[in-house]
Protein backbone atom coordinates (compact mmCIF):
# COMPACT_ATOMS: atom_id res chain seq x y z
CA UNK A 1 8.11 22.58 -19.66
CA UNK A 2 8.17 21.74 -22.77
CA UNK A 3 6.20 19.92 -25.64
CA UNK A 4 7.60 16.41 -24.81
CA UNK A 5 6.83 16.86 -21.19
CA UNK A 6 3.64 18.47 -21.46
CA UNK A 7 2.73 15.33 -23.78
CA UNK A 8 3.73 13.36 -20.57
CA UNK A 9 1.31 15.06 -18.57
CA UNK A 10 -1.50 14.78 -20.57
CA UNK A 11 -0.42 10.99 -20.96
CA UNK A 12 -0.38 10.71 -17.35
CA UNK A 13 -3.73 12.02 -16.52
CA UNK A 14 -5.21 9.44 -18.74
CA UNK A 15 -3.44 6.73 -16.92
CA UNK A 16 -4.85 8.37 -13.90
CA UNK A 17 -8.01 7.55 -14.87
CA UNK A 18 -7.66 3.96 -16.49
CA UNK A 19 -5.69 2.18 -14.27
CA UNK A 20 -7.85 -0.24 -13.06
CA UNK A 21 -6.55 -3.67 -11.29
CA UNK A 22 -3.47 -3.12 -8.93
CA UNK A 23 0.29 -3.33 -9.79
CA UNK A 24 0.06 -6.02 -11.98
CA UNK A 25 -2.47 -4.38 -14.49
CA UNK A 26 -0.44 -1.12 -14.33
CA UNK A 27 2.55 -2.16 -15.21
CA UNK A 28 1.26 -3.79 -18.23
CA UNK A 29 -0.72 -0.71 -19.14
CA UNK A 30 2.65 1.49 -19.12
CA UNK A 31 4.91 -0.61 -20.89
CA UNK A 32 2.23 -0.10 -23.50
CA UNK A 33 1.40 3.36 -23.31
CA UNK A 34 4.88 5.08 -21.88
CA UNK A 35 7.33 2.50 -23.96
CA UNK A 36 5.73 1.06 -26.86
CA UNK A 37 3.58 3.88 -27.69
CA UNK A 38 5.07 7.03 -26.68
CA UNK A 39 8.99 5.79 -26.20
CA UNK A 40 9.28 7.63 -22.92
CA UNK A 41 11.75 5.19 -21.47
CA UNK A 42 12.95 1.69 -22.99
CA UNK A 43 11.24 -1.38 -21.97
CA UNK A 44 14.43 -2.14 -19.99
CA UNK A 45 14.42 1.10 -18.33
CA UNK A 46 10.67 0.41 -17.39
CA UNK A 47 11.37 -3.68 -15.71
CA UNK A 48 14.33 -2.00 -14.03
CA UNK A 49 12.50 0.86 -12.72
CA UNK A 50 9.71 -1.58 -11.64
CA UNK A 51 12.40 -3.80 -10.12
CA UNK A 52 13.54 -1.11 -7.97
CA UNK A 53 9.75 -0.36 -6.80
CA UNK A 54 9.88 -3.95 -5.71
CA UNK A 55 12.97 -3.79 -3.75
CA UNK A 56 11.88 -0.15 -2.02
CA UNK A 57 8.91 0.38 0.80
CA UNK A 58 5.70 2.01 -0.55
CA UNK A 59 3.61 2.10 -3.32
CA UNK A 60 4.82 -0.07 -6.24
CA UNK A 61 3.11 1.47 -9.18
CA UNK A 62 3.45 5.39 -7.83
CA UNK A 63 7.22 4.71 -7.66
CA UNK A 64 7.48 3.05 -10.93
CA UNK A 65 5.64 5.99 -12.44
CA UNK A 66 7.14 9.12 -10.83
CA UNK A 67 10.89 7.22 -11.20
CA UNK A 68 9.52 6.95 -15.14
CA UNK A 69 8.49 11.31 -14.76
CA UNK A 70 11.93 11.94 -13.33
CA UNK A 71 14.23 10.42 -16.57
CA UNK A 72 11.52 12.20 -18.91
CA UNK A 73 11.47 15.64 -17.34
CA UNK A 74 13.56 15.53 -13.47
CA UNK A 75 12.36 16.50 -10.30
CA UNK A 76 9.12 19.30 -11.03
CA UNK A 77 7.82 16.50 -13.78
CA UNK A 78 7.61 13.89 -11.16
CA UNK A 79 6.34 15.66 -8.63
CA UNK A 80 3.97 16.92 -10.92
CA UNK A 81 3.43 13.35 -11.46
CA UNK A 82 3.36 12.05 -8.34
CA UNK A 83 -0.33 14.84 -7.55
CA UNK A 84 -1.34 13.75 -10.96
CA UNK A 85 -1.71 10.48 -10.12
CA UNK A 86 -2.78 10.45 -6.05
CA UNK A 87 -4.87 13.60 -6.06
CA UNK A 88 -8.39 11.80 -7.90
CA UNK A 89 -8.62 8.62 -6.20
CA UNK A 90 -7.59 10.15 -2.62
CA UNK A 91 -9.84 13.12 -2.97
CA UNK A 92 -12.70 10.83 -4.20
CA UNK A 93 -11.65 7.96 -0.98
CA UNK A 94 -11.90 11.48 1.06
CA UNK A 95 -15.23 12.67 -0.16
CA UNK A 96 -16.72 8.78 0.47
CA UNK A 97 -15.22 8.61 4.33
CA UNK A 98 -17.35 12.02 4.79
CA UNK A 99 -20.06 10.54 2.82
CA UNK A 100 -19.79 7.13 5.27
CA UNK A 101 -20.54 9.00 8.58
CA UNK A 102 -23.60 10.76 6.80
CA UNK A 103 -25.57 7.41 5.59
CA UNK A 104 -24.18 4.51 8.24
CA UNK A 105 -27.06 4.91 9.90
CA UNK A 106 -29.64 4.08 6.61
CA UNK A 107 -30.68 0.28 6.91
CA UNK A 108 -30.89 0.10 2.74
CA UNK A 109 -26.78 1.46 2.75
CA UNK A 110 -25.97 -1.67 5.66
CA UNK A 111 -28.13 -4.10 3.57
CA UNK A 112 -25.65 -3.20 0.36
CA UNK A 113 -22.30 -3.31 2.32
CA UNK A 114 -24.05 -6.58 3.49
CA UNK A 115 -22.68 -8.55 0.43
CA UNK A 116 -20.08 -6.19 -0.01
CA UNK A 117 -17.86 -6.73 2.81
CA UNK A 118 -17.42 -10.59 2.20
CA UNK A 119 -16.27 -9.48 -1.17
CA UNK A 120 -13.65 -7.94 -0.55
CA UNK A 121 -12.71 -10.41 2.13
CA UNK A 122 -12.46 -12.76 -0.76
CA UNK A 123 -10.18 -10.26 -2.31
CA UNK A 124 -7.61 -9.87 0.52
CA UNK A 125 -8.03 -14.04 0.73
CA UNK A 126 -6.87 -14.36 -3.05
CA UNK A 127 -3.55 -11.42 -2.62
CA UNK A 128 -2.97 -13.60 -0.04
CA UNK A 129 -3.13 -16.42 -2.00
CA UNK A 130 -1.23 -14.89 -4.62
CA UNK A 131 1.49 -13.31 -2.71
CA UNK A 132 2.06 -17.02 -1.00
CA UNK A 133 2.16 -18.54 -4.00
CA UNK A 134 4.89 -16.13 -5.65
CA UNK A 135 6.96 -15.63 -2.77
CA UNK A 136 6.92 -18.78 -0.78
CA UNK A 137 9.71 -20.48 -2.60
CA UNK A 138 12.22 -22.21 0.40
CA UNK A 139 12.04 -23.48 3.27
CA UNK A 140 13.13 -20.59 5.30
CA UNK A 141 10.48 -18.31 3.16
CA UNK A 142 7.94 -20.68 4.54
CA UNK A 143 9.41 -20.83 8.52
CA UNK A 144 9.32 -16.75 8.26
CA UNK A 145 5.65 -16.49 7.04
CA UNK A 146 4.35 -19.01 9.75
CA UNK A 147 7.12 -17.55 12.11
CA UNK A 148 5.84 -13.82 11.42
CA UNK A 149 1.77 -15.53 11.42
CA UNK A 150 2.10 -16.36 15.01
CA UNK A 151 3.96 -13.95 16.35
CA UNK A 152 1.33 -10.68 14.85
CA UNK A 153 -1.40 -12.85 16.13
CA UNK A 154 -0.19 -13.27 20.05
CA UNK A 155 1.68 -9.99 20.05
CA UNK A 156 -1.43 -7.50 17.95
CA UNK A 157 0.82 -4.76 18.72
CA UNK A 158 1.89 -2.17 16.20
CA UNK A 159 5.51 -2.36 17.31
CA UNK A 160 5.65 -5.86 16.23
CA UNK A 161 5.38 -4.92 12.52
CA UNK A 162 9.01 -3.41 12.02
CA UNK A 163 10.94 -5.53 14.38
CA UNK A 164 9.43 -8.73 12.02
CA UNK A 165 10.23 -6.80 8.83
CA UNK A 166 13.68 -6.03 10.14
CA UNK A 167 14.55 -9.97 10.90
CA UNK A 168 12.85 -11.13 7.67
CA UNK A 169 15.09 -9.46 5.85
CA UNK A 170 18.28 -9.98 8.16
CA UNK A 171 17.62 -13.38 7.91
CA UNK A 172 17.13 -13.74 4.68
CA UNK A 173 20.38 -11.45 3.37
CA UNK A 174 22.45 -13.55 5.83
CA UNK A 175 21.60 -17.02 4.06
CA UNK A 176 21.65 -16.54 0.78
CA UNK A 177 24.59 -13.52 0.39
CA UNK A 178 27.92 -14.63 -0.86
CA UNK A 179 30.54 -12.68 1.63
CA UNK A 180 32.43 -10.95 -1.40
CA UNK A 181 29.04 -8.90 -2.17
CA UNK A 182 30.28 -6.72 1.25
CA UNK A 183 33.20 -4.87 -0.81
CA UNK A 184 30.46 -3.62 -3.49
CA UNK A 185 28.09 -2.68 -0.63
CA UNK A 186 30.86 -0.42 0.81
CA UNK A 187 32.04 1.15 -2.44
CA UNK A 188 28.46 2.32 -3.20
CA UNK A 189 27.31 3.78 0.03
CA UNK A 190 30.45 5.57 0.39
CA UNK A 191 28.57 7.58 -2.31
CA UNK A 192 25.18 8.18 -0.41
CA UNK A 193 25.01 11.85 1.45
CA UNK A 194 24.15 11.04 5.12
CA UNK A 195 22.53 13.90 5.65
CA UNK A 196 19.66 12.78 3.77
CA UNK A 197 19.47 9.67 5.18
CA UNK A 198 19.32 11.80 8.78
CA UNK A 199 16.38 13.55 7.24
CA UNK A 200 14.48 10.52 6.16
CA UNK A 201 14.95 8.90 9.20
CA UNK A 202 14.44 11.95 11.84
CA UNK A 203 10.92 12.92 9.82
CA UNK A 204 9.52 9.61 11.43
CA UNK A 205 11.70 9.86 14.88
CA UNK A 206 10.17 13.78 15.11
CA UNK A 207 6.21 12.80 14.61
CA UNK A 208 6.82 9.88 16.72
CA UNK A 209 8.31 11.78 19.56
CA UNK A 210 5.95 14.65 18.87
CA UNK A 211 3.20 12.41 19.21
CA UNK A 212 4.19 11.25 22.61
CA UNK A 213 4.66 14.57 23.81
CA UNK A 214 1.68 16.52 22.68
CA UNK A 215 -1.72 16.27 25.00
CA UNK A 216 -4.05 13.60 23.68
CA UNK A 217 -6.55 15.99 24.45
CA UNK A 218 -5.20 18.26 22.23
CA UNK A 219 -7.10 18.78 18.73
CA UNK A 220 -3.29 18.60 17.28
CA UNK A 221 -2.56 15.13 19.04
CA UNK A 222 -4.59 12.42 16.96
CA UNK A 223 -3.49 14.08 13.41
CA UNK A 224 0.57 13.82 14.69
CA UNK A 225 -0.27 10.45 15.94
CA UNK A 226 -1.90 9.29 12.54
CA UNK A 227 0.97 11.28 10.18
CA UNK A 228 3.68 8.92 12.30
CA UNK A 229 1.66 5.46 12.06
CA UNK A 230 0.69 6.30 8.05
CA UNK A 231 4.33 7.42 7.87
CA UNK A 232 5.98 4.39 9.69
CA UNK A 233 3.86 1.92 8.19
CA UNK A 234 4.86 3.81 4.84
CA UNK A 235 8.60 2.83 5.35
CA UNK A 236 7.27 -0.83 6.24
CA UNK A 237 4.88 -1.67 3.61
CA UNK A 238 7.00 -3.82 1.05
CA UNK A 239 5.39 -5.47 -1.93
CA UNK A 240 2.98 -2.42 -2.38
CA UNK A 241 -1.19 -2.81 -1.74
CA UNK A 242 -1.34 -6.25 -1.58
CA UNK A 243 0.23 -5.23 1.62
CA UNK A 244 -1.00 -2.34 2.83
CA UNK A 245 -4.34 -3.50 3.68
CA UNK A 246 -3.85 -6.34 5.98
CA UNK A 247 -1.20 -4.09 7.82
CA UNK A 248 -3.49 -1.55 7.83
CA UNK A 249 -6.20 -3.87 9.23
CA UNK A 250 -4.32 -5.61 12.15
CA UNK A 251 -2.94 -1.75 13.62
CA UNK A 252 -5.98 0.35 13.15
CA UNK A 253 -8.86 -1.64 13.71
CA UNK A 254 -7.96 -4.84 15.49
CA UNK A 255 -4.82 -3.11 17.44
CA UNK A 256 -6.18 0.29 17.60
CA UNK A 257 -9.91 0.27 17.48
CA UNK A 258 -9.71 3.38 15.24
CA UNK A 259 -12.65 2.04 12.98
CA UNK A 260 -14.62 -0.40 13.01
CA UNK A 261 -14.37 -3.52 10.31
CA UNK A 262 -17.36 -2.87 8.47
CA UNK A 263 -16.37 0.83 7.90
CA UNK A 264 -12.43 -1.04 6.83
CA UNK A 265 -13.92 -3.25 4.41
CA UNK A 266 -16.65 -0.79 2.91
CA UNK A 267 -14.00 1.73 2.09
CA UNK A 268 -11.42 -1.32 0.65
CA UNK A 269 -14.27 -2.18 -1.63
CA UNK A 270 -15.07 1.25 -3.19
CA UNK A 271 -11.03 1.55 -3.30
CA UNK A 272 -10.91 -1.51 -5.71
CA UNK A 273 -13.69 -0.29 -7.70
CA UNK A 274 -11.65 2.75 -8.84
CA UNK A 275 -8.73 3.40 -11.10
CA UNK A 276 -5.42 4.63 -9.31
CA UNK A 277 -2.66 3.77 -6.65
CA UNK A 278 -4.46 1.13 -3.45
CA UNK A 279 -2.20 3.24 -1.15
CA UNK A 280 -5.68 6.46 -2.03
CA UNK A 281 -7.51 3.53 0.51
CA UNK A 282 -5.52 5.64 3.17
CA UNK A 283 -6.99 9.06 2.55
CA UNK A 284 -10.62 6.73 3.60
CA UNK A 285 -8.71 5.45 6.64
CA UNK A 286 -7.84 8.96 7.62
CA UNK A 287 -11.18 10.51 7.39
CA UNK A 288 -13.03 7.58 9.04
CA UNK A 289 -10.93 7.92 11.86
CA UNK A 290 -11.11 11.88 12.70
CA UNK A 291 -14.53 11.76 12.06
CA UNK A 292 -15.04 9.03 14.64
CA UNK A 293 -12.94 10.81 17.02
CA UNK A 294 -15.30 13.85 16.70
CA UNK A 295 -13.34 15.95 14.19
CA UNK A 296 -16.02 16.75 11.73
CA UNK A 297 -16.21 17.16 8.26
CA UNK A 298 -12.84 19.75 8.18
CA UNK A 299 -11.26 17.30 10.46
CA UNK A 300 -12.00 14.58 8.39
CA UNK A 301 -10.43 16.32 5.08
CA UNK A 302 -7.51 16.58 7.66
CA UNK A 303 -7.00 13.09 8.46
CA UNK A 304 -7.42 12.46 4.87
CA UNK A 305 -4.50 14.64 3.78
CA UNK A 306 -2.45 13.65 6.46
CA UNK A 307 -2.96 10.08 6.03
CA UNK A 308 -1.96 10.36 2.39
CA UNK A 309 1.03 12.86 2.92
CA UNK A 310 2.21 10.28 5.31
CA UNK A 311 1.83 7.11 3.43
CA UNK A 312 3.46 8.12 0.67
CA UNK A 313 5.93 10.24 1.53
CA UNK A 314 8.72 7.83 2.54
CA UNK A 315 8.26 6.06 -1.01
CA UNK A 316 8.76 9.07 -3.06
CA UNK A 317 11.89 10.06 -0.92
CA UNK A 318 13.16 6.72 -1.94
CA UNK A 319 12.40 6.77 -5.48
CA UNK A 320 13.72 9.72 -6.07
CA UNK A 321 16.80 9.88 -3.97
CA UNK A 322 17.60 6.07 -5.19
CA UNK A 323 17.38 6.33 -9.30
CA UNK A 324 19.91 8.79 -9.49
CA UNK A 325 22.54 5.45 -8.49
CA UNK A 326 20.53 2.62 -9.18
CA UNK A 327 22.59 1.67 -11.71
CA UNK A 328 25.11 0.86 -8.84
CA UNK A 329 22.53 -0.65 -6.21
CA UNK A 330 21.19 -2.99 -8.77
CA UNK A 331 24.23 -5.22 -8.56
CA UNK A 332 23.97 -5.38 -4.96
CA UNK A 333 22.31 -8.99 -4.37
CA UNK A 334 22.86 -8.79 -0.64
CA UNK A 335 19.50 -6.17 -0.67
CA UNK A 336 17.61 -8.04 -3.60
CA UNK A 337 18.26 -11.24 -0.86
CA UNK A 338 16.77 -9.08 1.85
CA UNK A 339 13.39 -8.60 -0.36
CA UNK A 340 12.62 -12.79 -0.28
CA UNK A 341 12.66 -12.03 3.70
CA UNK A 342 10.38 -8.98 3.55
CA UNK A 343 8.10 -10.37 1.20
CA UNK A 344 7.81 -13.63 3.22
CA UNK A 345 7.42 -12.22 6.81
CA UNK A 346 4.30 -10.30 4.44
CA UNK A 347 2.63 -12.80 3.92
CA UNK A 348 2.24 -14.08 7.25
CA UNK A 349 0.56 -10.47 8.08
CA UNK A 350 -1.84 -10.90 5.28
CA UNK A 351 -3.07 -14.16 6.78
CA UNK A 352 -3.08 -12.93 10.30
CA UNK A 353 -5.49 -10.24 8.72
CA UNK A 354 -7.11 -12.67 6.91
CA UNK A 355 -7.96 -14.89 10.03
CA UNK A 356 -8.71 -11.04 11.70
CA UNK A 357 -11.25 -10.50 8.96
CA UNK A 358 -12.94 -14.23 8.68
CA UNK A 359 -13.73 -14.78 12.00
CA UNK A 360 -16.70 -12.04 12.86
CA UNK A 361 -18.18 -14.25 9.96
CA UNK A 362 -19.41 -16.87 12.42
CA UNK A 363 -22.16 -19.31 11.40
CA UNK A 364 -22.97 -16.57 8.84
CA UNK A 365 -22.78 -19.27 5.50
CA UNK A 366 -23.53 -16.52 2.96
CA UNK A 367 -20.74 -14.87 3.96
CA UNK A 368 -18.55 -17.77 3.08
CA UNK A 369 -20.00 -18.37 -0.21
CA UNK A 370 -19.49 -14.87 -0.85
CA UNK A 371 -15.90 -14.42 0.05
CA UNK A 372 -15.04 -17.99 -1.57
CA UNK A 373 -17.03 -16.77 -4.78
CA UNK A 374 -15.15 -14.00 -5.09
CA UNK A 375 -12.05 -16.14 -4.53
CA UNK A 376 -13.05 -18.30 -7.52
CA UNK A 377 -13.93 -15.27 -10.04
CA UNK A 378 -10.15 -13.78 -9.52
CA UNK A 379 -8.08 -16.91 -9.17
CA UNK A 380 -9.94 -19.07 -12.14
CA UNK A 381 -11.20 -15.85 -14.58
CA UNK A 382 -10.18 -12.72 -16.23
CA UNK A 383 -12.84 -10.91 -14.61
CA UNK A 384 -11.29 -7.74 -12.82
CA UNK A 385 -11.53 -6.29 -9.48
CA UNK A 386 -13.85 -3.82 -10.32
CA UNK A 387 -16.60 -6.00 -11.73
CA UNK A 388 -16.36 -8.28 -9.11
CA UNK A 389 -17.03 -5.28 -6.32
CA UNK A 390 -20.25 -4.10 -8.40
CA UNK A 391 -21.50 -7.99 -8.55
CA UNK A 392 -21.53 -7.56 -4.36
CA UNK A 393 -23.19 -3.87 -4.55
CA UNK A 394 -26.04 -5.50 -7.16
CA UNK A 395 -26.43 -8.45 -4.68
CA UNK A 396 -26.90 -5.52 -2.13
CA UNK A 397 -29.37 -3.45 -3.92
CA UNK A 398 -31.17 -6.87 -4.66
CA UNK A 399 -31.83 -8.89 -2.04
């Protein structure tokens, strides 16, 4: 490598550590570090990139950072990147799901996740609000996000989740795509290799299958089966964490039963509390769940890695197999059309979730005030994500 790239590196690593607050924050924080600063990329290069991270499945920010690695230094510098920038907060979300099973048990530990769990209730309850708010522009926008409300909450069934994605955005594309975008569609994907597309699509049709077909008694089965639901819901997850967690809610714990929601909601709090991609919540998810299926502390680092590996892995195919031509894609407005769709059919799974996650509340009223608190503090102040999370532990430790 050399000195530029190495300069990258070191550049990263601080980010790695600083990058408090979610997509929005992070995107700020590079176009001042990587563009204004440093002059990895142009400011142009950076809203396109994090255009394209908007448009793709996975993890907004990771994408928008390894597509910046890849036009600094090519394929080693993002992958370099890419573990750079996953490997602190997913090895720390790792180290806490190990840490969970240990002190569960310890009345003081419930008392603090107590106050903590409403919290970050209140924090799903504003990205919901949010993502609504942004997204929910027409009339048919609207009609998909009740459409795909209802359906996730009679249906709870993990299947559910693509075939609502995949009509969002069919939908969508169909209404608002002028018919002579079709001759630019063909011209550019008679450029894309197949064979990779065969490759990205027969990773998730192999675990799937292999899944299926191994023993469930088998110490191999549950790791396959969670490498194809992290992977699938990888290729799913539009709009980035804002996402993720209500999807991740509905399968595994409502759908599933693979953890419980007070183990869910402890683990999304510490996530929020630390700097790095929300997709590290995973590697949490992962060991939480082999540990409750009686995998122990090496199974747990297990379901950790896989979860991770398998979360992220259809995102960084994308990114990187998609910026070599993006120049072309960009002018395709049938798939930007498709994105209004996605995002929309989103937000009705964050409110199923967020119905999901309210009602074990009951008659519980401090609950309430806690979650609508927390609500307040995001939507109506600067204060950060973070803070809020270690107001709820101090409440804890308190009372």
């Amino acid at each position: 490598m050399n000195k530029r790239q190495l300069l990258f590196l070191r550049d990263v690593i601080l980010y790695t550590f600083t990058a408090f607050g979610g997509p929005q924050a992070h995107i700020a924080v590079l176009l001042r570090e990587f563009v204004e600063k440093r002059r990895y990329i142009t400011e142009e290069e950076l809203m396109e990139l994090n255009a394209l991270s908007q448009l793709l499945p996975g993890p907004s920010s990771t994408q928008t950072l390894v597509g910046i690695a890849w036009k600094v230094g090519g394929l080693r510098l993002a992958i370099t990147t890419f573990l750079i920038w996953i490997l602190p907060s997913a090895s720390i979300m790792c180290l806490a799901a190990i840490s969970y099973k240990m002190f569960a048990d310890r009345a003081k530990f419930a008392e603090v996740l107590r106050f903590v769990q409403p919290v970050a209730v209140g924090i799903v309850t504003y990205a919901t609000y949010s993502f609504a708010n942004k997204f929910l522009k027409t009339r048919v926008s609207t009609m998909l996000a009740i459409g795909s409300l209802i359906a996730t909450l009679i249906l709870q069934n993990a299947y559910a989740f693509p075939i609502l994605v995949l009509l969002g955005g069919i939908i969508s594309s169909a209404l608002e795509t002028q018919p002579h975008e079709n001759e630019l569609r063909v011209k550019l994907f008679s450029n894309v290799n197949p064979n990779k597309v065969a490759y990205f699509i027969g990773i998730l049709l192999f675990f799937a299958a292999l899944g299926a077909v191994v023993n469930q008694t088998s110490p191999f089965s549950l790791p396959i089966r969670l490498f194809e639901n992290f992977y699938r819901n990888g290729i799913l997850i539009f709009g980035g964490g804002q996402v993720l967690v209500p999807l991740m809610y509905t399968e595994f714990v409502n759908v599933k039963h693979y953890l419980s929601e007070s183990e869910f909601l402890s683990g999304y709090a510490l996530q929020q509390a630390l700097p790095g991609p929300t997709f590290s919540f995973t590697s949490f998810l992962g060991g939480i769940t082999m540990g409750n299926k009686g995998g122990g502390i090496a199974g747990q680092i297990i379901g950790s890695v896989v979860a991770v590996i398998g979360i992220n892995m259809p995102g960084l195919i994308l990114i990187l197999f998609i910026v070599p031509f993006w120049d072309d894609l960009k002018k395709i407005t049938r798939i930007k059309n498709s994105l209004s769709g996605i995002n929309a059919v989103a937000v009705g799974f964050m409110a199923t979730a967020l119905i999901l996650l309210i009602r074990p509340f009951g008659l519980n009223w401090m609950a309430y005030l806690l979650m609508a608190g927390t609500f307040l503090l995001l939507n109506f102040t600067r204060i950060k994500t973070p803070f809020v999370i270690i107001i709820g532990i101090i409440l804890g430790l308190m009372f």
